[in-house]
C-alpha atoms as a PDB file:
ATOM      1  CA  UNK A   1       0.000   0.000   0.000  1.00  0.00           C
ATOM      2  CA  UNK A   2       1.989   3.047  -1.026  1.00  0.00           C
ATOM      3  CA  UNK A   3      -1.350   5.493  -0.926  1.00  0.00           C
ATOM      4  CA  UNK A   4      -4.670   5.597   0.420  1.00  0.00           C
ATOM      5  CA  UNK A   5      -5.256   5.258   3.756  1.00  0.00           C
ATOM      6  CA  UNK A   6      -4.660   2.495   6.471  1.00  0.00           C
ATOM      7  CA  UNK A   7      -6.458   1.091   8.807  1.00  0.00           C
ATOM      8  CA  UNK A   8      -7.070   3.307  11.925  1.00  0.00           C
ATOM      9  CA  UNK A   9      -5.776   6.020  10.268  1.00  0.00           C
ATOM     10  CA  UNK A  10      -8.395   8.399  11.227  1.00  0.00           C
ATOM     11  CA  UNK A  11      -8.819   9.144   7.247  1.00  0.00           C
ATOM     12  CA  UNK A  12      -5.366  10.716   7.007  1.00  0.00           C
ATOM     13  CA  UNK A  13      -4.099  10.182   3.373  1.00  0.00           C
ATOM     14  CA  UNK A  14      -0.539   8.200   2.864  1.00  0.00           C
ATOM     15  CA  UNK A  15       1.758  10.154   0.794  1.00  0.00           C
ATOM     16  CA  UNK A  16       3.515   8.288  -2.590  1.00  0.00           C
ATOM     17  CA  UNK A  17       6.407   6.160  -2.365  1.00  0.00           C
ATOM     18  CA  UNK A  18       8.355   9.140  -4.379  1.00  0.00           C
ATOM     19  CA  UNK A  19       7.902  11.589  -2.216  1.00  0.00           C
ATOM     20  CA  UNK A  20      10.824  12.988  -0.043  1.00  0.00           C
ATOM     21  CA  UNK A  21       9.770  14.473   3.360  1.00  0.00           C
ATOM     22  CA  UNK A  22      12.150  16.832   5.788  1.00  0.00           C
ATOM     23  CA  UNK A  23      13.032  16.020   9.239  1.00  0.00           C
ATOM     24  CA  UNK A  24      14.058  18.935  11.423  1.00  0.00           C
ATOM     25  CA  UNK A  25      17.528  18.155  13.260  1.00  0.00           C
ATOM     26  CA  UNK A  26      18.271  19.851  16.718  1.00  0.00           C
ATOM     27  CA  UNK A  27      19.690  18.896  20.478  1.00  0.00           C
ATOM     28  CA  UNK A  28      19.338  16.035  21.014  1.00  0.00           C
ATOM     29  CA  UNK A  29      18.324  14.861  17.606  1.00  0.00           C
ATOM     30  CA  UNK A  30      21.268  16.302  16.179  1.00  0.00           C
ATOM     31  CA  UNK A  31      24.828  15.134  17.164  1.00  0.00           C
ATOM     32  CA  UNK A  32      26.874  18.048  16.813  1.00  0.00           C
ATOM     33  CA  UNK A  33      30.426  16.364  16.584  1.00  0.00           C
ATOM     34  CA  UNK A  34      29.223  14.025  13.360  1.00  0.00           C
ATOM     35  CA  UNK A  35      26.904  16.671  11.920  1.00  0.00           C
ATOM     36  CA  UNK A  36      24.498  13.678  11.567  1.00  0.00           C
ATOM     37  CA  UNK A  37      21.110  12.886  13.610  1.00  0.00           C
ATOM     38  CA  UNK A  38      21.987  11.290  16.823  1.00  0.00           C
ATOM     39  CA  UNK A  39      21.311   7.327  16.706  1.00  0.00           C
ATOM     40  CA  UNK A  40      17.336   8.338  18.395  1.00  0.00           C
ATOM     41  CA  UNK A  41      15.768  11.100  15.899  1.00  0.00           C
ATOM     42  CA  UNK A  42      13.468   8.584  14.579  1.00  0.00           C
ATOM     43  CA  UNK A  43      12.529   6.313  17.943  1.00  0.00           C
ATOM     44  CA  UNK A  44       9.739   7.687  18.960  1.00  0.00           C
ATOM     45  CA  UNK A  45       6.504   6.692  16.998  1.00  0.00           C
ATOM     46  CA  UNK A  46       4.387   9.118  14.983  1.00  0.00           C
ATOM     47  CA  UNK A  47       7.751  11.349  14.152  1.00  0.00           C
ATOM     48  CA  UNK A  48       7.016  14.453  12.708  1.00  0.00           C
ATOM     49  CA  UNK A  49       8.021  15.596   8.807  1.00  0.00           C
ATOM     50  CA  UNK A  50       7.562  17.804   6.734  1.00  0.00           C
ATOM     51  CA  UNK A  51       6.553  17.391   2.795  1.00  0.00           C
ATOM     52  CA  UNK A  52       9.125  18.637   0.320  1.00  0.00           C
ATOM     53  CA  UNK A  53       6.392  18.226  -2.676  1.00  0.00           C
ATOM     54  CA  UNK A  54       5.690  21.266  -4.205  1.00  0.00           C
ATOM     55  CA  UNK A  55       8.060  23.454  -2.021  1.00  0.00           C
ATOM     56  CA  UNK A  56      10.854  25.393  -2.369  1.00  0.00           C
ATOM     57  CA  UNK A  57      13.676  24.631   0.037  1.00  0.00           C
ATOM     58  CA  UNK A  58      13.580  27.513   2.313  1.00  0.00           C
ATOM     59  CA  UNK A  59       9.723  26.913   2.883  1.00  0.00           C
ATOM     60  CA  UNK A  60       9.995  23.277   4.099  1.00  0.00           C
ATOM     61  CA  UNK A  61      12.996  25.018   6.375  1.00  0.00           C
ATOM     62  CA  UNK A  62      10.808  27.473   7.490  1.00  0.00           C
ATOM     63  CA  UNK A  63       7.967  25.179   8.223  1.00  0.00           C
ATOM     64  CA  UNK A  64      10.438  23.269  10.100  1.00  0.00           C
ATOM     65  CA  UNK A  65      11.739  25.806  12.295  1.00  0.00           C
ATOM     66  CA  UNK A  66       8.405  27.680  12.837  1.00  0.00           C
ATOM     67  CA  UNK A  67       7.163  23.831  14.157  1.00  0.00           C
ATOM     68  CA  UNK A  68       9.979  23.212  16.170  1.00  0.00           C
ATOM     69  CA  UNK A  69      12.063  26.246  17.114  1.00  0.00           C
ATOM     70  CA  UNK A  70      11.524  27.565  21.098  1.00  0.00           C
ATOM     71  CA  UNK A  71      13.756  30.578  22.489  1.00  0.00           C
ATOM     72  CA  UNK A  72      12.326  29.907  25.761  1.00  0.00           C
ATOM     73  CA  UNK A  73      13.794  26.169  25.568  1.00  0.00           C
ATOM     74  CA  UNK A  74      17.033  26.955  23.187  1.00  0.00           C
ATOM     75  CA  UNK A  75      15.591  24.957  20.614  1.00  0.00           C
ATOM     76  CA  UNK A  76      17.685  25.453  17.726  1.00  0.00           C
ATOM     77  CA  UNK A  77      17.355  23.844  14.237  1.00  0.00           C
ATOM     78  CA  UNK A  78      20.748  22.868  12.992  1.00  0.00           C
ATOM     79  CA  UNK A  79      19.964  20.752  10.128  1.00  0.00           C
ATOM     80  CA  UNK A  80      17.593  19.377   7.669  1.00  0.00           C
ATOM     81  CA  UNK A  81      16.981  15.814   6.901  1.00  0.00           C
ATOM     82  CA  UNK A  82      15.565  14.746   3.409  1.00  0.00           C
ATOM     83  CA  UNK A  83      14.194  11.097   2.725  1.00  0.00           C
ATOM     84  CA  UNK A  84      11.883   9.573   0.608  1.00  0.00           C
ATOM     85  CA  UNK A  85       8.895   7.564   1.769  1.00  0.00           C
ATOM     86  CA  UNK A  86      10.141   4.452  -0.116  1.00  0.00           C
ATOM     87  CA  UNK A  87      13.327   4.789   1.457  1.00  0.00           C
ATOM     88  CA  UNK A  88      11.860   4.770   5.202  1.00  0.00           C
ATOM     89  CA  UNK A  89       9.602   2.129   4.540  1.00  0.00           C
ATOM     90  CA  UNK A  90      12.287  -0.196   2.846  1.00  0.00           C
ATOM     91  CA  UNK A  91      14.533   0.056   5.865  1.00  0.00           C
ATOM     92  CA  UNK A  92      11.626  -0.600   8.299  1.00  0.00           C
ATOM     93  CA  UNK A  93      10.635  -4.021   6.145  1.00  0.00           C
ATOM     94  CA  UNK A  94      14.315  -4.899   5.689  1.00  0.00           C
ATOM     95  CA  UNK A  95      15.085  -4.445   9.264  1.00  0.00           C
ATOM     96  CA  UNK A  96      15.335  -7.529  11.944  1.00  0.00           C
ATOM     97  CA  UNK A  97      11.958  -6.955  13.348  1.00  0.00           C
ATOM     98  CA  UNK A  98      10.415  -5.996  10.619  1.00  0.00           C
ATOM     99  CA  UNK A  99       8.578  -2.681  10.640  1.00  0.00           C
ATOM    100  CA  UNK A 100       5.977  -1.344   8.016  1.00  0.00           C
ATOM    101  CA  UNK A 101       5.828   2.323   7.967  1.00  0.00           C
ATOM    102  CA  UNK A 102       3.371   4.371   6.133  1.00  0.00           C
ATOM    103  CA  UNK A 103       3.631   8.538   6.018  1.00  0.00           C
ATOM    104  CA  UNK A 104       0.371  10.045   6.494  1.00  0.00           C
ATOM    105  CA  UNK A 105      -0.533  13.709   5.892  1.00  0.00           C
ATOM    106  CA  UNK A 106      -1.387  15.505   9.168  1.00  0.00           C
ATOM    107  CA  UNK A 107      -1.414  19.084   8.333  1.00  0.00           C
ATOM    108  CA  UNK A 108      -1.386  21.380  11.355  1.00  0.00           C
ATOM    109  CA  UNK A 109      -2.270  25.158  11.117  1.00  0.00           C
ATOM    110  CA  UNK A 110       1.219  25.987  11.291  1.00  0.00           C
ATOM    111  CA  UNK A 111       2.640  24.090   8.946  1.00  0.00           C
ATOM    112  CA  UNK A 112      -0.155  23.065   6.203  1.00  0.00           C
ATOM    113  CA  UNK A 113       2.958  20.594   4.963  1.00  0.00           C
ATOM    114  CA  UNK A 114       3.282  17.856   8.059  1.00  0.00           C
ATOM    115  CA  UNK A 115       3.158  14.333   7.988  1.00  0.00           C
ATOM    116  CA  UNK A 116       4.113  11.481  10.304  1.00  0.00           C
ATOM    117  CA  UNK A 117       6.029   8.640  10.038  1.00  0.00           C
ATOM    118  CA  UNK A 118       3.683   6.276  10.997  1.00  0.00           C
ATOM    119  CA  UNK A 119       5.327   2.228  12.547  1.00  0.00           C
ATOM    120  CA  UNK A 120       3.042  -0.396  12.243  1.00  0.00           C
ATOM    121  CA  UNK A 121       3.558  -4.292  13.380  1.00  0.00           C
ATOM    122  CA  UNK A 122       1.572  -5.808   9.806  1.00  0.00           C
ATOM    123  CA  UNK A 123       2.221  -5.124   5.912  1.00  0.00           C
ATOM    124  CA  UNK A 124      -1.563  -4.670   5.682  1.00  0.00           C
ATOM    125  CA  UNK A 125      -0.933  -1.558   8.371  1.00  0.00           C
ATOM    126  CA  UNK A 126      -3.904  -2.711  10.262  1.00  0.00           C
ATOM    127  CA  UNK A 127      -2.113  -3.229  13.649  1.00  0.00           C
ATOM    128  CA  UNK A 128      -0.568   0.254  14.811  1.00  0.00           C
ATOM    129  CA  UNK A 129       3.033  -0.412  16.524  1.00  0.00           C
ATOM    130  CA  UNK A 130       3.007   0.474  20.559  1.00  0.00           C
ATOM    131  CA  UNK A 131       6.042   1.909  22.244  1.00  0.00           C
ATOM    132  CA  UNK A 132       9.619   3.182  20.352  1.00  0.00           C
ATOM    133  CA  UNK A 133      11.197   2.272  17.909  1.00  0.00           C
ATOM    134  CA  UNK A 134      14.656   0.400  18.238  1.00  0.00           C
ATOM    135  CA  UNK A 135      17.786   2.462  18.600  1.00  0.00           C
ATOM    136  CA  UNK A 136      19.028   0.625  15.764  1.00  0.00           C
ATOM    137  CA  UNK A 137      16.062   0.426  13.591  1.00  0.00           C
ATOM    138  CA  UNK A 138      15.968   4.311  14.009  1.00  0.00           C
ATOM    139  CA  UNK A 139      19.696   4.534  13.370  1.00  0.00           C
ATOM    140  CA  UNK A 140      19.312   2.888   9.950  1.00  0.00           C
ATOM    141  CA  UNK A 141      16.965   5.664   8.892  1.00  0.00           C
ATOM    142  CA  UNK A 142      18.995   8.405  10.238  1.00  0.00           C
ATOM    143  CA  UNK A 143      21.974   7.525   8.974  1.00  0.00           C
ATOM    144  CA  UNK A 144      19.514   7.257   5.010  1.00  0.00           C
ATOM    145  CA  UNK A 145      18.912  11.196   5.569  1.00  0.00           C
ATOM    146  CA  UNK A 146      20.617  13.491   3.113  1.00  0.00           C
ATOM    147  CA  UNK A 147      21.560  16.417   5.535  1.00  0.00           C
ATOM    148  CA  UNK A 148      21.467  20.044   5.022  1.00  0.00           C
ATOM    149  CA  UNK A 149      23.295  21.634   7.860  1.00  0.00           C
ATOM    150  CA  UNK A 150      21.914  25.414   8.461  1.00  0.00           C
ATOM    151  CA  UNK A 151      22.970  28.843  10.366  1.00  0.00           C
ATOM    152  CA  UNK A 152      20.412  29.253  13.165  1.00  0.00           C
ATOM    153  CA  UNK A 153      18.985  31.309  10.573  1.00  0.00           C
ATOM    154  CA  UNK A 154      17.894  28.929   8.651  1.00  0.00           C
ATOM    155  CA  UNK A 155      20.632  29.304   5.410  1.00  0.00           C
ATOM    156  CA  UNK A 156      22.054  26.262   4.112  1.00  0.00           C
ATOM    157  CA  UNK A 157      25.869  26.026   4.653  1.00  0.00           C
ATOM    158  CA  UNK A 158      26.772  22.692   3.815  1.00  0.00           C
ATOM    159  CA  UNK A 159      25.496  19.225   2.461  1.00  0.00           C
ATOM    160  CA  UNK A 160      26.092  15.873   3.308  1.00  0.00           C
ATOM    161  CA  UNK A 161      25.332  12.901   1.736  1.00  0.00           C
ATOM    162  CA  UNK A 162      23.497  10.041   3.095  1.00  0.00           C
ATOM    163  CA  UNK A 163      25.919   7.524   4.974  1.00  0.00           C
ATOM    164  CA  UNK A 164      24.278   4.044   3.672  1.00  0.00           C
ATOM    165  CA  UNK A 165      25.152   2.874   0.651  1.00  0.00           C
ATOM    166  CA  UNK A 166      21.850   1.851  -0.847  1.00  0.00           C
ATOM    167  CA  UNK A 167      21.100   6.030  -0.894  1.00  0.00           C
ATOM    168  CA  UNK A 168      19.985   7.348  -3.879  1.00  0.00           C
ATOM    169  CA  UNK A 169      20.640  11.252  -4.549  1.00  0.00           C
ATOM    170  CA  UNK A 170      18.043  13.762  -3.378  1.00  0.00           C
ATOM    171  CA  UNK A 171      17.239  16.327  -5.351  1.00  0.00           C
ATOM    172  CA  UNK A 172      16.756  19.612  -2.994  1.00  0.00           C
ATOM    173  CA  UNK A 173      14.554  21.132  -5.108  1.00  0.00           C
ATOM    174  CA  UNK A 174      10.475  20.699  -5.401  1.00  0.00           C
END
C-alpha cells in the first residue's frame, strides 16, 4: 500500500512512495560532533516531517523551524533531513523486526505541509506499533537522511550525503 489510507488512520491520506519528506535536526536529535542525527531522531513513533512536494527549500525550512524552534527552551534547528517515503519504509521491512511504515498527511495550522512517520507491526498496516522504535532500527533511517546543515537562521551552509550505501541522490529542489 503506497497510498490511500490504512487502517485506523483516522482518514489521514498516505503520501507516494516518491515523495521525499524533511526532518528537522536539533539537540538532542542532532549530534553536533558528526553533523548527523543522533542514533534516536526517529525512535519515537508518529515522528514528525515535513513534505518537500511542491516546495521550495527555504519553505519546508521554514515550516520546520516555525514547528519546532523555542527561544524559551534553546531549541535550535541545525539541520535538515531529506528522505523519501520508499526509502523509510524499505529500511523498516528490511530491518530484523520488521517494521511497516506508512507517512500520512497531518497538516497542522502551522505548517499546512506535516506528515508522520507512521510504525506499524503488519504489511496490511492494520495493527498500529506500541512503544519506540529500536535504537538501531531508528539509526538505519537516520543515517539514510541526506543532511542540510543550516545557520540558526535557517541558510544552508553545507550538504552531506546520506551515509548508507543503498542512498539514492536527493534532489533539494520541489
Amino acid at each position: 500500500m503506497s497510498e490511500g489510507n490504512p487502517a485506523g488512520a483516522d482518514d489521514a491520506v498516505a503520501l507516494g512512495d516518491n515523495e521525499t519528506v524533511a526532518r528537522a535536526l536539533f539537540t538532542p536529535e542532532w549530534d553536533e560532533n558528526v553533523k548527523r542525527g543522533s542514533p534516536g531522531c526517529f525512535k519515537r513513533n508518529n515522528t514528525s516531517v515535513t513534505r518537500h512536494k511542491g516546495l521550495a527549500m527555504e519553505q519546508v525550512i521554514a515550516y520546520l523551524k516555525a514547528d519546532v524552534e523555542s527561544p524559551e527552551k534553546n531549541i535550535v534547528v541545525r539541520a535538515v533531513g531529506l528522505i523519501t517515503v520508499r526509502e523509510v519504509k524499505e529500511i523498516g521491512t528490511s530491518y530484523q523486526d520488521p517494521v511497516h511504515f506508512e507517512v500520512l498527511e497531518k497538516p497542522t495550522t502551522k505548517n499546512p505541509a506535516h506528515a508522520e512517520i507512521v510504525p506499524f507491526l503488519d504489511a496490511e498496516r492494520t495493527k498500529p506499533k506500541a512503544g519506540d522504535l529500536s535504537r538501531g532500527l531508528s539509526r538505519q533511517i537516520s543515517q539514510s537522511l541526506d543532511i542540510f546543515l543550516l545557520t540558526p537562521e535557517g541558510e544552508i551552509v553545507e550538504r552531506s550525503p546520506p551515509q548508507r550505501q543503498s542512498r539514492k541522490e536527493i534532489d533539494p529542489a520541489p
